[in-house]
N, C-alpha and C. Protein backbone atom coordinates (compact mmCIF):
# COMPACT_ATOMS: atom_id res chain seq x y z
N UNK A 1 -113.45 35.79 6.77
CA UNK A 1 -112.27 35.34 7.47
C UNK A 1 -111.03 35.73 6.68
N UNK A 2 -110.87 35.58 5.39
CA UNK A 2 -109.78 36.00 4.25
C UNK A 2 -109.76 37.39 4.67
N UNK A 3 -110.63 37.98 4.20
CA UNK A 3 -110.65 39.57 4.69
C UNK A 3 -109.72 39.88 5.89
N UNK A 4 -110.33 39.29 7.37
CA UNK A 4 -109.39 39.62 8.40
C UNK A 4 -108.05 39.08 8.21
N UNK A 5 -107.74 38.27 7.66
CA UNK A 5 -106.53 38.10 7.65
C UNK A 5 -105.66 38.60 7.30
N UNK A 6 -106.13 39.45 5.80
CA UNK A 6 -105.60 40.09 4.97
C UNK A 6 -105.37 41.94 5.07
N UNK A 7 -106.14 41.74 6.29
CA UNK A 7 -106.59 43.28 6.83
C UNK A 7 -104.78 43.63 7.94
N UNK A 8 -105.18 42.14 8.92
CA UNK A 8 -104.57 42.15 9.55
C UNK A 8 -102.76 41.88 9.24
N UNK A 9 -103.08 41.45 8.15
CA UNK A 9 -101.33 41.35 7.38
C UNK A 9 -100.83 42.87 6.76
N UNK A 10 -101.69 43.44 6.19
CA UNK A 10 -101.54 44.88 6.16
C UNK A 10 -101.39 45.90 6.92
N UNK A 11 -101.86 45.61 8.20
CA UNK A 11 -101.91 46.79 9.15
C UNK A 11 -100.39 46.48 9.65
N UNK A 12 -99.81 45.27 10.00
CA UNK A 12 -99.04 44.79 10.74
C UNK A 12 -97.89 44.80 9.72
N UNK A 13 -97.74 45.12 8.58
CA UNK A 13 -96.80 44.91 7.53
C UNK A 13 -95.82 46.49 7.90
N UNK A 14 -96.61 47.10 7.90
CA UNK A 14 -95.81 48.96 8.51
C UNK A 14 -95.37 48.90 9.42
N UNK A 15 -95.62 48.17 10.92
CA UNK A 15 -94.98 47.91 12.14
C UNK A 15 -93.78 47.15 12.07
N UNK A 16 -93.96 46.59 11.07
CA UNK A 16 -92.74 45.26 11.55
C UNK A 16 -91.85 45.92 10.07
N UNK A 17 -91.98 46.84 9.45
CA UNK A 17 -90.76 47.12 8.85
C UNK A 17 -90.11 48.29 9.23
N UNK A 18 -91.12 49.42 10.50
CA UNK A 18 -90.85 50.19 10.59
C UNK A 18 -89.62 49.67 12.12
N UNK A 19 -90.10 48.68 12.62
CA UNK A 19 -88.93 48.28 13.81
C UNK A 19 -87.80 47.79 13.13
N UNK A 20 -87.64 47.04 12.23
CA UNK A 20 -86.49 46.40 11.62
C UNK A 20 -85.69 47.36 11.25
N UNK A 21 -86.22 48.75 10.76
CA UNK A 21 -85.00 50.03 10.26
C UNK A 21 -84.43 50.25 11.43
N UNK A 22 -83.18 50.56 11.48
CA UNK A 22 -82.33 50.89 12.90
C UNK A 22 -81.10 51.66 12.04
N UNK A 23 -81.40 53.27 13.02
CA UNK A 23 -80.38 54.18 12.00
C UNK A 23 -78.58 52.82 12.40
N UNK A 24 -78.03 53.51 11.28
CA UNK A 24 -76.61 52.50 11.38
C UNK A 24 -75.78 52.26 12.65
N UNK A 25 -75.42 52.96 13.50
CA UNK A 25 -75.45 52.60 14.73
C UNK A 25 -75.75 51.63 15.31
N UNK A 26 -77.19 51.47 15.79
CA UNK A 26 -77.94 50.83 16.06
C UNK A 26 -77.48 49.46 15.59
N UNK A 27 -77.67 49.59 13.94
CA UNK A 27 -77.57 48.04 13.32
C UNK A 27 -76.47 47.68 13.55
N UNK A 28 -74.92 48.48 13.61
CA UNK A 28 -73.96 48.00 13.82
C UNK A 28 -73.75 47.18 15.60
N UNK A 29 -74.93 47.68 16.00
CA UNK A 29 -75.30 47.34 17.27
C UNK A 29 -75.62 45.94 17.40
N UNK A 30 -76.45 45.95 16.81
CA UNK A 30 -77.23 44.39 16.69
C UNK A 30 -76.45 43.28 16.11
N UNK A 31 -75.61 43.52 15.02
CA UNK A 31 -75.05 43.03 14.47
C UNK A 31 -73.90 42.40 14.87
N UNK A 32 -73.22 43.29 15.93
CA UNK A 32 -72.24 43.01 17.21
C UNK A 32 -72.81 41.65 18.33
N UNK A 33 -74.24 42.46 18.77
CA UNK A 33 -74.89 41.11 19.69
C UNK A 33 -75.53 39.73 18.89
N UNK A 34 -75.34 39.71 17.59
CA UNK A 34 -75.87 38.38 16.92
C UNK A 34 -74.30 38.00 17.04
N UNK A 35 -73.29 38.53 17.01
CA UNK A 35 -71.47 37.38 17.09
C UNK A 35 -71.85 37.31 18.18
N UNK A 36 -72.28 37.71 19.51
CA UNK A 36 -72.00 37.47 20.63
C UNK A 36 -73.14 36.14 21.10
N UNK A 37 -74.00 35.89 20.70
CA UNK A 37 -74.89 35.06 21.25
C UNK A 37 -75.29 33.70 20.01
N UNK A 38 -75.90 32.42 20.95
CA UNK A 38 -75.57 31.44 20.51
C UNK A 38 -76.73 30.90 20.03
N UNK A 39 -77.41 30.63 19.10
CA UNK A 39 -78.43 29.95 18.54
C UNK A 39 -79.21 29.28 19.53
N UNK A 40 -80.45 29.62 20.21
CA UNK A 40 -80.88 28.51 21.25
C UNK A 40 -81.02 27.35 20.64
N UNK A 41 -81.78 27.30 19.47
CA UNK A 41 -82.18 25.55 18.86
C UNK A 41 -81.15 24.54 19.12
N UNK A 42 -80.22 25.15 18.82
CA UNK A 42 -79.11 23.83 19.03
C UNK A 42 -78.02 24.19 19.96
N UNK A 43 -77.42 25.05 20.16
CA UNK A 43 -76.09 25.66 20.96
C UNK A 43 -75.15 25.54 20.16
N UNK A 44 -74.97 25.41 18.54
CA UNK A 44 -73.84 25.11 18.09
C UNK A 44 -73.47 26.52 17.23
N UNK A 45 -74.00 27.36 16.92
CA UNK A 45 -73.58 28.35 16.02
C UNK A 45 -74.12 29.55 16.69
N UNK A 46 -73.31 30.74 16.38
CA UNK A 46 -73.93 32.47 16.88
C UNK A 46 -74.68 32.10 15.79
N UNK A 47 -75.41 33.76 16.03
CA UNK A 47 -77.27 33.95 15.93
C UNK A 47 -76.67 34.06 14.55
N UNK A 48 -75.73 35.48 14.53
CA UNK A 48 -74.97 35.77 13.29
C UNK A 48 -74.90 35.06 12.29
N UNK A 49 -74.69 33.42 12.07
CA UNK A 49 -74.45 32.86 11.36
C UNK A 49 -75.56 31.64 10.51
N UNK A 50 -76.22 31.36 12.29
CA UNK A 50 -76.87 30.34 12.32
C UNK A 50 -78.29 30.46 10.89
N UNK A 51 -78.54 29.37 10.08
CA UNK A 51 -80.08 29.28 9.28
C UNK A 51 -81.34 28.71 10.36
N UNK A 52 -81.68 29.17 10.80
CA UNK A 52 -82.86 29.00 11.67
C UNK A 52 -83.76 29.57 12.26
N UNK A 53 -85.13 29.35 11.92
CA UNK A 53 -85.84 30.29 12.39
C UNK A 53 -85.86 30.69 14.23
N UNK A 54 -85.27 30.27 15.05
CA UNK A 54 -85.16 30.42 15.97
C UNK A 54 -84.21 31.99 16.10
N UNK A 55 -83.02 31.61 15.49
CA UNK A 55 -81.88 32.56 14.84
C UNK A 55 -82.67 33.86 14.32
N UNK A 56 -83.37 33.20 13.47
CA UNK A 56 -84.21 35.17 13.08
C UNK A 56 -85.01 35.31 13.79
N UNK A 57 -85.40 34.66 14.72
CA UNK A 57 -86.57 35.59 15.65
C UNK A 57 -85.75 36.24 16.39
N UNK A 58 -84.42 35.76 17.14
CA UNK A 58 -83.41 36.80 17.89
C UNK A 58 -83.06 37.93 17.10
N UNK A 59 -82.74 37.65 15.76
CA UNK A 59 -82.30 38.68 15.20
C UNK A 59 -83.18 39.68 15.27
N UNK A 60 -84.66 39.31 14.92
CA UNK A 60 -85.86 40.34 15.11
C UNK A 60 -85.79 40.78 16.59
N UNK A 61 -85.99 40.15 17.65
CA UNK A 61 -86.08 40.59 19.16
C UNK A 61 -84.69 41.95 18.85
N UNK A 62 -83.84 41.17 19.00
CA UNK A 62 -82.52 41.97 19.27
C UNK A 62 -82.82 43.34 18.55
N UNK A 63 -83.13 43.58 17.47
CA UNK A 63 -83.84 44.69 16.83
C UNK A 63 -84.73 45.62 17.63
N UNK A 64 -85.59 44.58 18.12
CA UNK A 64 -86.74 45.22 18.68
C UNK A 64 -86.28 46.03 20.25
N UNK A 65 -85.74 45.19 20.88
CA UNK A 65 -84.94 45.73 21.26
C UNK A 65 -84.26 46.75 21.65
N UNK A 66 -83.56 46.99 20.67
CA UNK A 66 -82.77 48.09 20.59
C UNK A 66 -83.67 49.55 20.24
N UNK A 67 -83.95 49.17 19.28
CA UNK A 67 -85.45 50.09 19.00
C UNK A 67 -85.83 50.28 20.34
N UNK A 68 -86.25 49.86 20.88
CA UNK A 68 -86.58 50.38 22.27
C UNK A 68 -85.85 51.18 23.32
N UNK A 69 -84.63 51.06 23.12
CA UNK A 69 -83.47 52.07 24.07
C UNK A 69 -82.95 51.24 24.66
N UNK A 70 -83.12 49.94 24.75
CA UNK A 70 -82.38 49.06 25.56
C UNK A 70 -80.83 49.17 25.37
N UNK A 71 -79.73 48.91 26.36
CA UNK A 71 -78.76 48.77 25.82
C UNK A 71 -78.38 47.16 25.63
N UNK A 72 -76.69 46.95 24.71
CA UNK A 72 -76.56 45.81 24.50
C UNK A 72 -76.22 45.00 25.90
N UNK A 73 -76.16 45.37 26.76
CA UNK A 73 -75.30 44.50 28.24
C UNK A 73 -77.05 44.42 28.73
N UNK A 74 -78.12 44.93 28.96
CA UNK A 74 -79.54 44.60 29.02
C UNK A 74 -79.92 43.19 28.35
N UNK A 75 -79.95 43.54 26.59
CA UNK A 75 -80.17 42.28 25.82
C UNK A 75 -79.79 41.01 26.51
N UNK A 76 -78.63 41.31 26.56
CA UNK A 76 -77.59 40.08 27.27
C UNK A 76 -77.72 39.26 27.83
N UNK A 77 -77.87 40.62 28.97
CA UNK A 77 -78.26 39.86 30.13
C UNK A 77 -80.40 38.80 30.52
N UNK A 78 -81.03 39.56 29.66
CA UNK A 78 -82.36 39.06 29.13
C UNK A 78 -82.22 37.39 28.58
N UNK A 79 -81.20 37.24 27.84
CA UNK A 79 -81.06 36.25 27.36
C UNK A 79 -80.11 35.19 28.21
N UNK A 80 -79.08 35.83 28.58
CA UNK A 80 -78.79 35.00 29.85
C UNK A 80 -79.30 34.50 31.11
N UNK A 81 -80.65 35.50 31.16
CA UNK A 81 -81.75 34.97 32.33
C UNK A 81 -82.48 34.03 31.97
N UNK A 82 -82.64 33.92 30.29
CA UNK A 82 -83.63 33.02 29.86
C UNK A 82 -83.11 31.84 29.39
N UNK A 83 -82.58 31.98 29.18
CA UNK A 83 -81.20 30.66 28.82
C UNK A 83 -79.75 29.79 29.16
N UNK A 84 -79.50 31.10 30.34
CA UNK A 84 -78.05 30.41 31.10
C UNK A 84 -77.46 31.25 30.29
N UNK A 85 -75.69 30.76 31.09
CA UNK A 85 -75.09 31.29 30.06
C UNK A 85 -74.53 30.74 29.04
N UNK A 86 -74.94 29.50 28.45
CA UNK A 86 -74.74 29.25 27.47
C UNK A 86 -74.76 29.71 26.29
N UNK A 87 -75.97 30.65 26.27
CA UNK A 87 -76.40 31.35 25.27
C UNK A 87 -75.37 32.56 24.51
N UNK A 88 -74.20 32.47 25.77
CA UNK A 88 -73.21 33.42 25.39
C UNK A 88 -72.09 32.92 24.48
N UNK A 89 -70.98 33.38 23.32
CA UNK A 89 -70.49 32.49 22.21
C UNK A 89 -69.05 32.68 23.04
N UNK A 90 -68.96 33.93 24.15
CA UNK A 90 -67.95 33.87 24.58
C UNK A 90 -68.43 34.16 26.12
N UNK A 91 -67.96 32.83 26.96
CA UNK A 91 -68.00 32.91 28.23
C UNK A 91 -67.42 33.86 29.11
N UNK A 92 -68.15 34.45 30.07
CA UNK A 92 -67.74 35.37 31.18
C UNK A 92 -66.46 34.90 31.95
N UNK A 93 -65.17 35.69 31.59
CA UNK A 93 -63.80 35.06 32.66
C UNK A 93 -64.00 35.23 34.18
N UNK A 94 -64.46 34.42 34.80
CA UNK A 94 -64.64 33.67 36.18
C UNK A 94 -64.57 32.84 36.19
N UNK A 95 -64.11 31.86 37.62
CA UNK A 95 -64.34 30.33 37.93
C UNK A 95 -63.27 29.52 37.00
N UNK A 96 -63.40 28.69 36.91
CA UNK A 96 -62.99 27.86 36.15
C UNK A 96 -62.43 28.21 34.52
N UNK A 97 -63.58 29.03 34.14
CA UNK A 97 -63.02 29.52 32.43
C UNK A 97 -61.85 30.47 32.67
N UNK A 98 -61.73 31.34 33.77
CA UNK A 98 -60.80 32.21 33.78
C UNK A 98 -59.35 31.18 33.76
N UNK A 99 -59.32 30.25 33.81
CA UNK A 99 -58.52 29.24 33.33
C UNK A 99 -58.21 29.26 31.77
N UNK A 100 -58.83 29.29 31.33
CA UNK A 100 -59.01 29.51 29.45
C UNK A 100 -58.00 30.73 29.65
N UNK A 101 -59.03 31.59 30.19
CA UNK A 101 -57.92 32.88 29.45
C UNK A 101 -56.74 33.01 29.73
N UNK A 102 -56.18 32.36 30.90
CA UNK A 102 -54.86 33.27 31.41
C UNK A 102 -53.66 31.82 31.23
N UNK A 103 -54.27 30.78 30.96
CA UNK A 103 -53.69 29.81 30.68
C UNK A 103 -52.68 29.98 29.16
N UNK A 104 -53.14 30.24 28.50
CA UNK A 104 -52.11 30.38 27.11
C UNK A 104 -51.36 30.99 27.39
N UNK A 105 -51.33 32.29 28.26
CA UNK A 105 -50.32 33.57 28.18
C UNK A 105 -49.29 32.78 29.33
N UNK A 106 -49.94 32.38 30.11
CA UNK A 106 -48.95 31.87 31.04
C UNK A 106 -48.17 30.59 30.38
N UNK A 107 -48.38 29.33 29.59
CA UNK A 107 -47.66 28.76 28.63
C UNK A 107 -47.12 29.67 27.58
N UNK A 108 -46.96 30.85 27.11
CA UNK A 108 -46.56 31.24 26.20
C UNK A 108 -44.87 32.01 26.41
N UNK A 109 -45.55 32.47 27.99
CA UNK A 109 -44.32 32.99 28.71
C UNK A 109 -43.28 32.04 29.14
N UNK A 110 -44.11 30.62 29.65
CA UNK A 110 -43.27 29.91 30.29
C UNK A 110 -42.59 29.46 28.99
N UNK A 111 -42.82 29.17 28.08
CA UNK A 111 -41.91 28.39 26.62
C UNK A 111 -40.86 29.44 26.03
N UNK A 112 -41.13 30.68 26.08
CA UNK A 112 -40.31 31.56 25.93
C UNK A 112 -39.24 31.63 26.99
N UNK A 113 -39.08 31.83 28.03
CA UNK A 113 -38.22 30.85 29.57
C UNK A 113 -37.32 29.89 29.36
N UNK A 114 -38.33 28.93 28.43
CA UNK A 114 -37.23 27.44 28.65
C UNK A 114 -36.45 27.69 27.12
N UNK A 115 -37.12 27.99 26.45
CA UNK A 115 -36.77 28.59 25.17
C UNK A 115 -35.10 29.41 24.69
N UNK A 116 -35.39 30.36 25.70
CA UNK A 116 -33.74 31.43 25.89
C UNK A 116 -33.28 30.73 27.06
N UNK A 117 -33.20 29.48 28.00
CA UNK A 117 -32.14 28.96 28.90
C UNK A 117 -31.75 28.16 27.88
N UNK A 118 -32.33 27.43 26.90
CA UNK A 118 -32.33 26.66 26.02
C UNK A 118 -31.17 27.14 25.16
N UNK A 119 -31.06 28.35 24.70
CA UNK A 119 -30.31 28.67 23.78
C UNK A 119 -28.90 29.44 24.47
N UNK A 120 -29.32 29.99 25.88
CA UNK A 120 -28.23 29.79 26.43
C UNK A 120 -27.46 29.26 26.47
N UNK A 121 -28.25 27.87 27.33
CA UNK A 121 -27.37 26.69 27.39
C UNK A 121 -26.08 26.03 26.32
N UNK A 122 -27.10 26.03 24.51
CA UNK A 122 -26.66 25.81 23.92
C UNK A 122 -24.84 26.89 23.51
N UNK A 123 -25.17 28.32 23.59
CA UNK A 123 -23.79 29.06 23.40
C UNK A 123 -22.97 28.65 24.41
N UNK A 124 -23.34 28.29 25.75
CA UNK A 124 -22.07 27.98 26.37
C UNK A 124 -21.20 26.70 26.27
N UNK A 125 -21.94 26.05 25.20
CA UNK A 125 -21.13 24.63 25.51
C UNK A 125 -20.13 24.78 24.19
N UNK A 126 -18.83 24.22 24.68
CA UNK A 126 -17.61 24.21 24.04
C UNK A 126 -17.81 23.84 22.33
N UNK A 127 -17.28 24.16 21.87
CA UNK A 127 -17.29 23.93 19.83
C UNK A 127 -15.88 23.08 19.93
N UNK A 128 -15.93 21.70 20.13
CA UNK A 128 -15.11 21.12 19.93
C UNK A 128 -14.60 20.66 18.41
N UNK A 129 -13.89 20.45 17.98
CA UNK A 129 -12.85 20.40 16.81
C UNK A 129 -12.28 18.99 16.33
N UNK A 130 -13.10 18.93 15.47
CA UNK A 130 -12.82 17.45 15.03
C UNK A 130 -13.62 16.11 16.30
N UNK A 131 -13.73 15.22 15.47
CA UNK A 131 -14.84 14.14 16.31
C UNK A 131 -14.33 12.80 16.93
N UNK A 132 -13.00 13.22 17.15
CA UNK A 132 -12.64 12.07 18.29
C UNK A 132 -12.67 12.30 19.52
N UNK A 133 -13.60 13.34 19.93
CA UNK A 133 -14.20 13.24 21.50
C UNK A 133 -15.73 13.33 20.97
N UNK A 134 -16.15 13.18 20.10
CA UNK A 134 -17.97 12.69 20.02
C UNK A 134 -17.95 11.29 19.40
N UNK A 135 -17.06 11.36 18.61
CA UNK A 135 -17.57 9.43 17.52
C UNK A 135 -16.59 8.50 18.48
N UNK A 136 -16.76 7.01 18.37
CA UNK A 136 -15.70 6.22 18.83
C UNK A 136 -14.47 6.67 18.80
N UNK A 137 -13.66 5.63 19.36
CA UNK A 137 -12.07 6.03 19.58
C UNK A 137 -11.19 5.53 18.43
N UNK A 138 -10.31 5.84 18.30
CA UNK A 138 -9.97 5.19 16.41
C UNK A 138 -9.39 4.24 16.51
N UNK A 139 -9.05 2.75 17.61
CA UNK A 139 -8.94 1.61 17.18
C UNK A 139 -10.40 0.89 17.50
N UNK A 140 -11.56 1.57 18.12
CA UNK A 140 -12.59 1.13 17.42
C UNK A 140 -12.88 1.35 16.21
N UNK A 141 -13.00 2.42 15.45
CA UNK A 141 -13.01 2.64 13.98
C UNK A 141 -12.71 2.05 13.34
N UNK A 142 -11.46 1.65 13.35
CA UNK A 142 -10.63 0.74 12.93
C UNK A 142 -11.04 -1.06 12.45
N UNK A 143 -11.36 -1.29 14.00
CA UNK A 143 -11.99 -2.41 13.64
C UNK A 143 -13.13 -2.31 13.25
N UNK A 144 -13.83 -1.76 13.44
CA UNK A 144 -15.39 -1.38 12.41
C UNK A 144 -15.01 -1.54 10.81
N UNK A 145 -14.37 -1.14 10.66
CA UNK A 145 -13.75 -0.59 8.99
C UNK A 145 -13.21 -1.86 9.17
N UNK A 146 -12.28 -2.81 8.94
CA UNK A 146 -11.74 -3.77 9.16
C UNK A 146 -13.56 -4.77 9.04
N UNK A 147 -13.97 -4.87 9.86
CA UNK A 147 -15.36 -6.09 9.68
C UNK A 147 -16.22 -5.84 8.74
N UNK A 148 -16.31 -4.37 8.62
CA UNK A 148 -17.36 -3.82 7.26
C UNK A 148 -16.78 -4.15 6.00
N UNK A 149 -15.38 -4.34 5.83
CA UNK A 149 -14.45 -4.81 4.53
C UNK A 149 -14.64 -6.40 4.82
N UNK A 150 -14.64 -6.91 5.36
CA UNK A 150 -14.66 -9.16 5.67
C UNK A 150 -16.16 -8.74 4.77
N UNK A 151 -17.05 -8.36 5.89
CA UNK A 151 -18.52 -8.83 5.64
C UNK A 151 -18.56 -8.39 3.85
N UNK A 152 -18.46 -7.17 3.23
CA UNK A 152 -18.55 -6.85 2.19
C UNK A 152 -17.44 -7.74 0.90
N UNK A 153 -16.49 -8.52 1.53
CA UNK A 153 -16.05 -9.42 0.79
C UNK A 153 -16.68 -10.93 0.23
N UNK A 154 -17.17 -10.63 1.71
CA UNK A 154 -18.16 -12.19 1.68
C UNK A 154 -19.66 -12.32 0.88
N UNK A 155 -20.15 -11.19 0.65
CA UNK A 155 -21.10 -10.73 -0.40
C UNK A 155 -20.55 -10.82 -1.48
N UNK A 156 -19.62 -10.81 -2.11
CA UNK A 156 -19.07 -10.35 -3.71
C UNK A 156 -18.98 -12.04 -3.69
C-alpha cells in the first residue's frame, strides 16, 4: 500500500509542476484573474490575497486553466456559473450597481457647479469699508462699552 502511494506521488509530481509553469504571459494572466475574483470560503478577500486552501485550489484551477487555452472572460464566467456573481471583486455595471459607478462623477460635477456659483456669488458682493453697516450701530456700542465698564467695576 506505501508503495502505491509513493508510486503514485511520483508519477503525479511531473504533472502538477509541469501545469503550474505558465510562459509569463500567461502568469501575468492568472495573476490578473486572482485580483479579479473573490475567495469562495468566505466572500471577504480576492483569491490574490486570500490564506486559504480554497484560495490555492483557484489559484491552481485558474492555472490549469489557462494552460488549457481557455481565455480569462471563460474562467470568469465558469466561476460565475458556479458561484453567482459574487465571486466577482468587482461587480458587472448594470441594474442597480451601475448606480455605484456613475454616481460619484455625477456628485463630483454637481459640487464643482455649486462650487464656482459659490464663488461667483461671493466676487459679486460689495467690499464694504469699515463695519458700521455689519457690527451694531454706535450708540449701541456705546452702551455696550458703557455696561462692560459698570459690570467690570463691580468685580474690582
Amino acid at each position: 500500500m506505501l508503495i502505491a502511494a509513493v508510486a503514485a506521488f511520483l508519477l503525479s509530481a511531473p504533472a502538477a509542476s509541469a501545469q503550474a509553469v505558465l510562459d509569463p504571459a500567461r502568469e501575468q494572466q492568472a495573476r490578473q484573474l486572482e485580483t479579479e475574483l473573490i475567495a469562495p470560503c468566505c466572500f471577504t478577500q480576492q483569491v490574490s490575497v486570500h490564506q486559504s486552501g480554497a484560495a490555492d485550489d483557484m489559484k491552481r484551477d485558474i492555472r490549469r486553466q489557462l494552460a488549457e487555452g481557455k481565455s480569462s472572460q471563460q474562467i470568469l464566467d465558469g466561476y460565475v456559473a458556479q458561484y453567482g456573481e459574487r465571486i466577482l471583486a468587482e461587480p458587472p455595471a448594470r441594474g442597480f450597481v451601475r448606480t455605484l459607478y456613475v454616481l460619484p462623477i455625477v456628485l463630483l460635477i454637481a459640487s464643482a457647479i455649486v462650487l464656482s456659483l459659490l464663488v461667483k456669488r461671493m466676487a459679486r458682493r460689495p467690499v464694504l469699508v469699515g463695519a458700521a453697516s455689519d457690527g451694531p450701530s454706535a450708540a449701541a456700542a456705546d452702551a455696550y462699552d458703557a455696561r462692560l465698564d459698570d459690570e467690570l467695576r463691580d468685580l474690582d
